[in-house]
Protein backbone atom coordinates (compact mmCIF):
# COMPACT_ATOMS: atom_id res chain seq x y z
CA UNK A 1 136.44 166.38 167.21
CA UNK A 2 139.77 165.91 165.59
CA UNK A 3 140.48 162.50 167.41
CA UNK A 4 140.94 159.74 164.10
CA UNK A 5 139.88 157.00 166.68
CA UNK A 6 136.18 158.62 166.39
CA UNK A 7 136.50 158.93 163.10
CA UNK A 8 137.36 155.51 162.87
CA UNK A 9 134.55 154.60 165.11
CA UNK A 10 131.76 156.83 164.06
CA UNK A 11 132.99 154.80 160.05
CA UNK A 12 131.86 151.52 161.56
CA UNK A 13 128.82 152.88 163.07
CA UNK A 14 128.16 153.90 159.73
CA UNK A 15 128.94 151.11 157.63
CA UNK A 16 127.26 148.58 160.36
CA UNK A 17 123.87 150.33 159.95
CA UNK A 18 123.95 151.84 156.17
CA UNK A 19 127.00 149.57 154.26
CA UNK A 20 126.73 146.17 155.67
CA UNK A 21 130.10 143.86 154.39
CA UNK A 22 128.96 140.92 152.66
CA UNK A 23 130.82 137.97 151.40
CA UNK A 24 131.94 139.18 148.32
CA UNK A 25 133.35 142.35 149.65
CA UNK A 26 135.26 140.74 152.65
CA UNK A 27 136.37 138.36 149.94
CA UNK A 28 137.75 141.03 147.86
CA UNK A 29 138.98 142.84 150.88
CA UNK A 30 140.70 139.99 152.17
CA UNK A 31 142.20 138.33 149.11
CA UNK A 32 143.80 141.86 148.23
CA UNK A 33 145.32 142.03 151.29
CA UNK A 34 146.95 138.26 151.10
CA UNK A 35 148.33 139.33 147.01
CA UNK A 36 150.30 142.02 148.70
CA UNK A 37 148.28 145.11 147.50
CA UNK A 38 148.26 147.95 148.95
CA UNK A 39 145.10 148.70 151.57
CA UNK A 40 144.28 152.24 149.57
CA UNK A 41 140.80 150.69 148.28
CA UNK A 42 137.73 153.01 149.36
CA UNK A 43 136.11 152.44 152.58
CA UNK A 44 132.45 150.78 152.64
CA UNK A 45 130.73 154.21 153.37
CA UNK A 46 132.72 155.24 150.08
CA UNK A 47 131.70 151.95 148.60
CA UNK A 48 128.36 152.58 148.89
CA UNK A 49 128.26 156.18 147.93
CA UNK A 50 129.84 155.38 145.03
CA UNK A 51 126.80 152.71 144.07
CA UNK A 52 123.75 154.91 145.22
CA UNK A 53 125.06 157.78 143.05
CA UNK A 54 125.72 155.63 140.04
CA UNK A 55 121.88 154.51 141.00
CA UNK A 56 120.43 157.97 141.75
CA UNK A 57 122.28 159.07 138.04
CA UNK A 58 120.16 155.73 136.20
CA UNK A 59 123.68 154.84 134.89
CA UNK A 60 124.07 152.01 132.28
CA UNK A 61 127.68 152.05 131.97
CA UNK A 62 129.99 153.00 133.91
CA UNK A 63 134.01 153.71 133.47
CA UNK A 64 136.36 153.19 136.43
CA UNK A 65 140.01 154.61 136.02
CA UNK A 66 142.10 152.93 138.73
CA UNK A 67 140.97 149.01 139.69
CA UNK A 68 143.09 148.07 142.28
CA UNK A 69 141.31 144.46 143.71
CA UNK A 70 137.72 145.72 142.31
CA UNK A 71 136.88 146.29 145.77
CA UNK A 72 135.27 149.59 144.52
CA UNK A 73 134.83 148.14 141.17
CA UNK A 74 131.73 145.14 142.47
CA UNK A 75 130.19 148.52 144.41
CA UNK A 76 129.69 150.01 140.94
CA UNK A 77 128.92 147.09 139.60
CA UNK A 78 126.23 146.45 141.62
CA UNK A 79 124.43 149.97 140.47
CA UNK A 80 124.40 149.00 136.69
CA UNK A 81 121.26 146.54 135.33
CA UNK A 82 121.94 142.74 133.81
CA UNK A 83 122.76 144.55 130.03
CA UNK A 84 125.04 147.36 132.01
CA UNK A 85 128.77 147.36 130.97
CA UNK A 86 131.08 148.37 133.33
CA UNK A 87 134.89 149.33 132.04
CA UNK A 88 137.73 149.10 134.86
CA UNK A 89 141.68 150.51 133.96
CA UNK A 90 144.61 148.91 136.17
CA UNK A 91 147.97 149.93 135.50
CA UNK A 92 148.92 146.75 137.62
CA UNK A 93 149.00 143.40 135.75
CA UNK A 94 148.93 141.62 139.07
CA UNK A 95 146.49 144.53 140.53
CA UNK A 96 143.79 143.69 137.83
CA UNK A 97 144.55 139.25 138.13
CA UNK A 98 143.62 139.47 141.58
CA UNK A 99 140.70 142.05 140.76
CA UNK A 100 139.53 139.69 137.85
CA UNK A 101 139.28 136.77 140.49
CA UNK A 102 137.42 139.08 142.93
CA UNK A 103 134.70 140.16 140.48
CA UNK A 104 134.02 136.50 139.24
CA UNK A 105 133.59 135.49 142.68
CA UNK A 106 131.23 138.57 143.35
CA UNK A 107 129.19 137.57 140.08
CA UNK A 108 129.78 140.20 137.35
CA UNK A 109 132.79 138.54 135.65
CA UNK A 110 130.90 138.85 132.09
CA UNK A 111 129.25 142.47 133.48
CA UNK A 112 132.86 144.17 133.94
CA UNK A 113 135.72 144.79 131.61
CA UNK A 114 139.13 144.86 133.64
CA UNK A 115 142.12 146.37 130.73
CA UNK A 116 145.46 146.76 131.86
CA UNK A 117 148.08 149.24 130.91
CA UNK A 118 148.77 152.83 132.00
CA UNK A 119 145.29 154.44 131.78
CA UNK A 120 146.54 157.35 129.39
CA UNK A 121 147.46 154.74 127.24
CA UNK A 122 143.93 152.43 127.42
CA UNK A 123 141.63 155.60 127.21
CA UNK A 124 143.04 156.54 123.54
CA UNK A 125 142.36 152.76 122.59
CA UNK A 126 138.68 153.27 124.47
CA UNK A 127 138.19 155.97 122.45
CA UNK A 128 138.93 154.35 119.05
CA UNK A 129 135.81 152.42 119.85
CA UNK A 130 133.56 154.27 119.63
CA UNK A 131 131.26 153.44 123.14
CA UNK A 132 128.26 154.88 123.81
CA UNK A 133 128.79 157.52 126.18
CA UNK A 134 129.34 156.74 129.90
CA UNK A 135 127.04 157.49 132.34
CA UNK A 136 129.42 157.89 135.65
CA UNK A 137 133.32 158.08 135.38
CA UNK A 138 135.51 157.14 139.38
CA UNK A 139 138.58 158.07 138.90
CA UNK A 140 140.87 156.83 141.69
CA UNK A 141 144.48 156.19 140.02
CA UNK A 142 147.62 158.13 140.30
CA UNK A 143 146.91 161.16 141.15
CA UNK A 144 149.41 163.07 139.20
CA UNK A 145 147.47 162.64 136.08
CA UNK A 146 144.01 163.66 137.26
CA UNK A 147 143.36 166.22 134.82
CA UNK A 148 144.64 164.11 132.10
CA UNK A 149 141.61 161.25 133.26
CA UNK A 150 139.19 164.81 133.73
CA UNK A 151 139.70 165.05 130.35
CA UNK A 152 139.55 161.96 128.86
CA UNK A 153 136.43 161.39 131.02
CA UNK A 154 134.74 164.90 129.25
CA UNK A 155 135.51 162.67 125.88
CA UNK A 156 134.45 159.94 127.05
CA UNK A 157 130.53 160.90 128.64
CA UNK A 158 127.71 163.14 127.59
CA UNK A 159 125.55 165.93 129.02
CA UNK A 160 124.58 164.85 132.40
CA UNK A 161 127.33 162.48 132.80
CA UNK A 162 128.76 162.54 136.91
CA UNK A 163 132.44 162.50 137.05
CA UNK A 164 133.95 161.21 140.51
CA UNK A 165 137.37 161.84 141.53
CA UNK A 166 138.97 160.38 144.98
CA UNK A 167 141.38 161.41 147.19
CA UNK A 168 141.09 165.58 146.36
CA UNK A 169 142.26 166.63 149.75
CA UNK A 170 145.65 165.25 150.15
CA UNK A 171 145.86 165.68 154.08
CA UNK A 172 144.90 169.35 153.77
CA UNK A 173 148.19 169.80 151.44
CA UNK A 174 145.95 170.47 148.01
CA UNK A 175 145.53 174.15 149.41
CA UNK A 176 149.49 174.44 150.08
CA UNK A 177 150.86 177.09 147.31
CA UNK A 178 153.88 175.94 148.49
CA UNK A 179 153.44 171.83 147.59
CA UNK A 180 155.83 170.63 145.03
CA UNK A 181 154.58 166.70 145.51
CA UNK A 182 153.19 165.19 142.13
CA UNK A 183 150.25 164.12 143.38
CA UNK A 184 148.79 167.30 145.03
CA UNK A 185 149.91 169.31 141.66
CA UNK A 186 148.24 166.91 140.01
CA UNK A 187 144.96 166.86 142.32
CA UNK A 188 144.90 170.84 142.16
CA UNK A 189 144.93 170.88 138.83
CA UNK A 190 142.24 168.85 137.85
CA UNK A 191 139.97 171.09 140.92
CA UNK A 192 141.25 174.27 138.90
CA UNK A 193 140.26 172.15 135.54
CA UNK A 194 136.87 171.58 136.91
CA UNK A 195 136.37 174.90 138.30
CA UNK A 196 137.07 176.77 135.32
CA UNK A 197 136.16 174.26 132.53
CA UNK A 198 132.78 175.46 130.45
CA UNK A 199 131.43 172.14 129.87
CA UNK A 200 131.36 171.05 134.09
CA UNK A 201 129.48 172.35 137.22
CA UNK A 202 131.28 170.49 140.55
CA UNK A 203 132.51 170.80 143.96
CA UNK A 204 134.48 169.29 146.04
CA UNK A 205 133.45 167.44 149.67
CA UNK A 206 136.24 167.03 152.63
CA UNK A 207 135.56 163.67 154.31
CA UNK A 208 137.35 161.96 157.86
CA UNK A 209 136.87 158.53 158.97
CA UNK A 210 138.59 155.36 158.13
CA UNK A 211 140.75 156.30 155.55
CA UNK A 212 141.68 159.38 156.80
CA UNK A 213 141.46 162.81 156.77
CA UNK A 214 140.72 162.83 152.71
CA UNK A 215 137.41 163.55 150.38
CA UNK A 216 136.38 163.82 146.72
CA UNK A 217 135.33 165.52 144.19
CA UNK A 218 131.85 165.99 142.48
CA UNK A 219 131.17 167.44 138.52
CA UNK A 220 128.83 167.19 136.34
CA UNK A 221 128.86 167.17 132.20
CA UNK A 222 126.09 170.23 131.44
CA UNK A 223 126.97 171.07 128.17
């Protein structure tokens, strides 16, 4: 069915059985919404997709290319053990205040490492120090420079390393040959980056439901 009120209602089916709220998230939720910021964050399903693959990959640190509140940000968070490190990049000085305050509330205010600053201008800085490689990269920032962040994230992680990016399907208009808009350039050519790129095996995964008609995409570091 094409109806976006199912979708919307099959979504809370889902996240009332498998991705319960809980304080901290409605928190998070909630106090973005009162700052003003925009209500792009991923939905709980997402959420928790997001955390059981960061679980199912073991992953001990984790980099996050696009904060927002942190609502996504405590999700990951969550995955990583009490010595994890978790490294979030918000272009938005007010984006990452309020995302600071939600992730102290939520309990990993020491765990997770908001920087602010455009993120092609943090990742160089990243770089300089040397991390150990990450072990999952979500990239969910403007979409124009996706395969800038695909690439910064192959620097950045190791063989076996997941990379996540959001928001691949753009409405159905990232398989337009005729789409001049920034973002869906952007989008189609980090999937053509992926696709053809000798260090990465992915795909990419249509989704529907609260946010949308929308989905992500899925690669893996193998070499």
């Amino acid at each position: 069915m094409s109806d976006p009120q199912v979708w919307d209602d099959v979504d809370a089916y889902f996240t009332r059985h498998l991705s319960p709220q809980d304080d901290a998230l409605d928190a998070a939720l909630r106090d973005s919404d009162a700052a003003g910021l925009p209500p792009i964050a991923v939905s709980a399903p997402q959420g928790k997709l997001l955390r059981l693959l960061a679980e199912i990959q073991g992953a001990r640190r984790i980099l996050e290319i696009g904060t927002l509140g942190g609502y996504s940000t405590i999700w990951l968070a969550r995955a990583l053990p009490a010595d994890g490190r978790l490294v979030t990049l918000e272009y938005s000085a007010r984006h990452a205040e309020v995302a600071v305050a939600n992730l102290a509330r939520a309990g990993f205010g020491a765990l997770a490492d908001v920087r602010v600053g455009p993120a092609l201008e943090s990742l160089p800085k990243l770089a300089e120090e040397q991390p150990p490689p990450f072990d999952l990269v979500f990239i969910d920032a403007d979409k124009a420079n996706n395969p800038h962040y695909v690439e910064w994230a192959l620097k950045l992680t190791a063989v076996g390393s997941v990379i996540v990016v959001d928001n691949v399907v753009r409405g159905g208009r990232v398989a337009d040959p005729d789409a001049t808009d920034g973002a869906v350039l952007g989008t189609r050519a980090a999937i053509e980056l992926i696709a053809g790129h000798p260090r990465l095996s992915g795909t990419a995964v249509q989704t529907v439901g609260a946010k949308g008609y929308d989905g992500f995409a899925l690669a893996r570091v193998t070499s």
